[in-house]
Protein backbone atom coordinates (compact mmCIF):
# COMPACT_ATOMS: atom_id res chain seq x y z
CA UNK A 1 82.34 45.97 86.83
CA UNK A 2 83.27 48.08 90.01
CA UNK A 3 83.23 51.82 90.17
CA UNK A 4 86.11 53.60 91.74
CA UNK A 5 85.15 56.69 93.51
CA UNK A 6 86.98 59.70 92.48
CA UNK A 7 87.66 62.48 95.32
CA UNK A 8 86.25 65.60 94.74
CA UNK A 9 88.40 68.65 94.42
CA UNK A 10 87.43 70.25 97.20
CA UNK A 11 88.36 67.20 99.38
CA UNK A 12 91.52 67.05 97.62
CA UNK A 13 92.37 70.72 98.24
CA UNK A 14 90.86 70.67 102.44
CA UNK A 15 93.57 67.72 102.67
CA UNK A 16 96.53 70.10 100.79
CA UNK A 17 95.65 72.65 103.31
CA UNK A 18 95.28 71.06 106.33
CA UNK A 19 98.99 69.08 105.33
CA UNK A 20 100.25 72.54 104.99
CA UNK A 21 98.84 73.83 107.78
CA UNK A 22 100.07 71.05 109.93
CA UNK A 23 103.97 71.71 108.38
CA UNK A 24 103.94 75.02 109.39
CA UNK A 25 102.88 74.50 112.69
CA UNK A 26 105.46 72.11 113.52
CA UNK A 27 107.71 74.12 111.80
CA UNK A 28 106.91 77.12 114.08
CA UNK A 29 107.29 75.33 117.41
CA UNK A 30 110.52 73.55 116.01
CA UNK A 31 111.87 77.02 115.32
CA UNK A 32 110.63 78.74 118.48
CA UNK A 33 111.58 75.95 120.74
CA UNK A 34 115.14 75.60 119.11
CA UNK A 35 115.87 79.17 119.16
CA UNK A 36 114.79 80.07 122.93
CA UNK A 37 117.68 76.85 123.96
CA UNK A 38 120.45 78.56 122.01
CA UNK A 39 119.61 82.24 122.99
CA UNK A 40 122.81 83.99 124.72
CA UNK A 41 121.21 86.33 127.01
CA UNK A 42 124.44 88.48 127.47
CA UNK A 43 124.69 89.00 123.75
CA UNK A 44 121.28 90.00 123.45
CA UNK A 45 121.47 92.77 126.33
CA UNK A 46 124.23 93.94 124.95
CA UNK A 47 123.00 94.30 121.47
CA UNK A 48 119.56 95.63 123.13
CA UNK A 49 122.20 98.18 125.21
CA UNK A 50 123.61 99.00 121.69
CA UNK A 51 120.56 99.49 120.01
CA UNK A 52 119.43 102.42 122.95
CA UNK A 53 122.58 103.70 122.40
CA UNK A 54 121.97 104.68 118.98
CA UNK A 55 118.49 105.29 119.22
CA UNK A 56 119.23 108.05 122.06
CA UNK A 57 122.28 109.27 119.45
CA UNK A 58 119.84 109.85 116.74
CA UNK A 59 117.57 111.56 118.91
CA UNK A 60 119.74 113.74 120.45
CA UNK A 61 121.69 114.62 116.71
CA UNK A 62 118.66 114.20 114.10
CA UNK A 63 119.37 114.38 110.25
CA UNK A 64 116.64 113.76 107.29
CA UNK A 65 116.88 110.20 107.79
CA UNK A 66 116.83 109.78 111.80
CA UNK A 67 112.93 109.26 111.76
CA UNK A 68 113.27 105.95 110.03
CA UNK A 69 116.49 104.91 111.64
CA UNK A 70 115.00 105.37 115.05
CA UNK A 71 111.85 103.68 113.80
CA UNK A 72 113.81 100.67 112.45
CA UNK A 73 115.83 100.02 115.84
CA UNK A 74 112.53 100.39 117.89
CA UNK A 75 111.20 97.50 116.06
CA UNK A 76 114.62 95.84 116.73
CA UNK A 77 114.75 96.49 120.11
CA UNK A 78 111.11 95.29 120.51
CA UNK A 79 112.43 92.33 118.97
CA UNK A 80 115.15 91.82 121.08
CA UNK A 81 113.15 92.21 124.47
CA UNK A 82 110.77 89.30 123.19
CA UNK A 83 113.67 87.31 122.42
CA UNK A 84 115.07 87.66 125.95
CA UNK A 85 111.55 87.33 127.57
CA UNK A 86 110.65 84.13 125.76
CA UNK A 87 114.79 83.15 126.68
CA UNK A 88 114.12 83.43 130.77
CA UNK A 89 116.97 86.42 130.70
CA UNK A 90 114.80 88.64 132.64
């Protein structure tokens, strides 16, 4: 009669990991690789140009909510200039 050696659990949740690990890493450089070909670097000075604009509107005409709008568009503008950096645009 032969034996047939069951995994363990924790083998059988290392391998789930790791196969999930691996997905999202080639995920991640399929996305960032993809995106940095189709980038239009006029659009996104002009949307970071945009973004300045209102940021430097808020500021110079605050209401109640201007602290989180100008908070908001900082993070999109940071956004932005990574997107051009990691584009070649500057």
């Amino acid at each position: 009669m032969s034996r047939k050696r069951k995994s363990s659990l924790k083998v059988k949740a290392a391998a789930g990991v790791g196969a999930a690990v691996l997905a999202v890493g080639i995920a991640a450089v399929t996305v960032s690789t993809s995106q940095a070909a189709t980038e239009n670097c006029a659009g996104l000075e002009q949307a970071l140009k945009n973004n300045q604009n209102f940021v430097a509107a808020q500021q110079a005409n605050p209401d109640a909510q201007s602290e989180a709008r100008i908070a908001n568009r900082q993070a999109v503008i940071d956004n932005i200039q990574q997107r051009l950096q990691a584009a070649g645009c500057q």
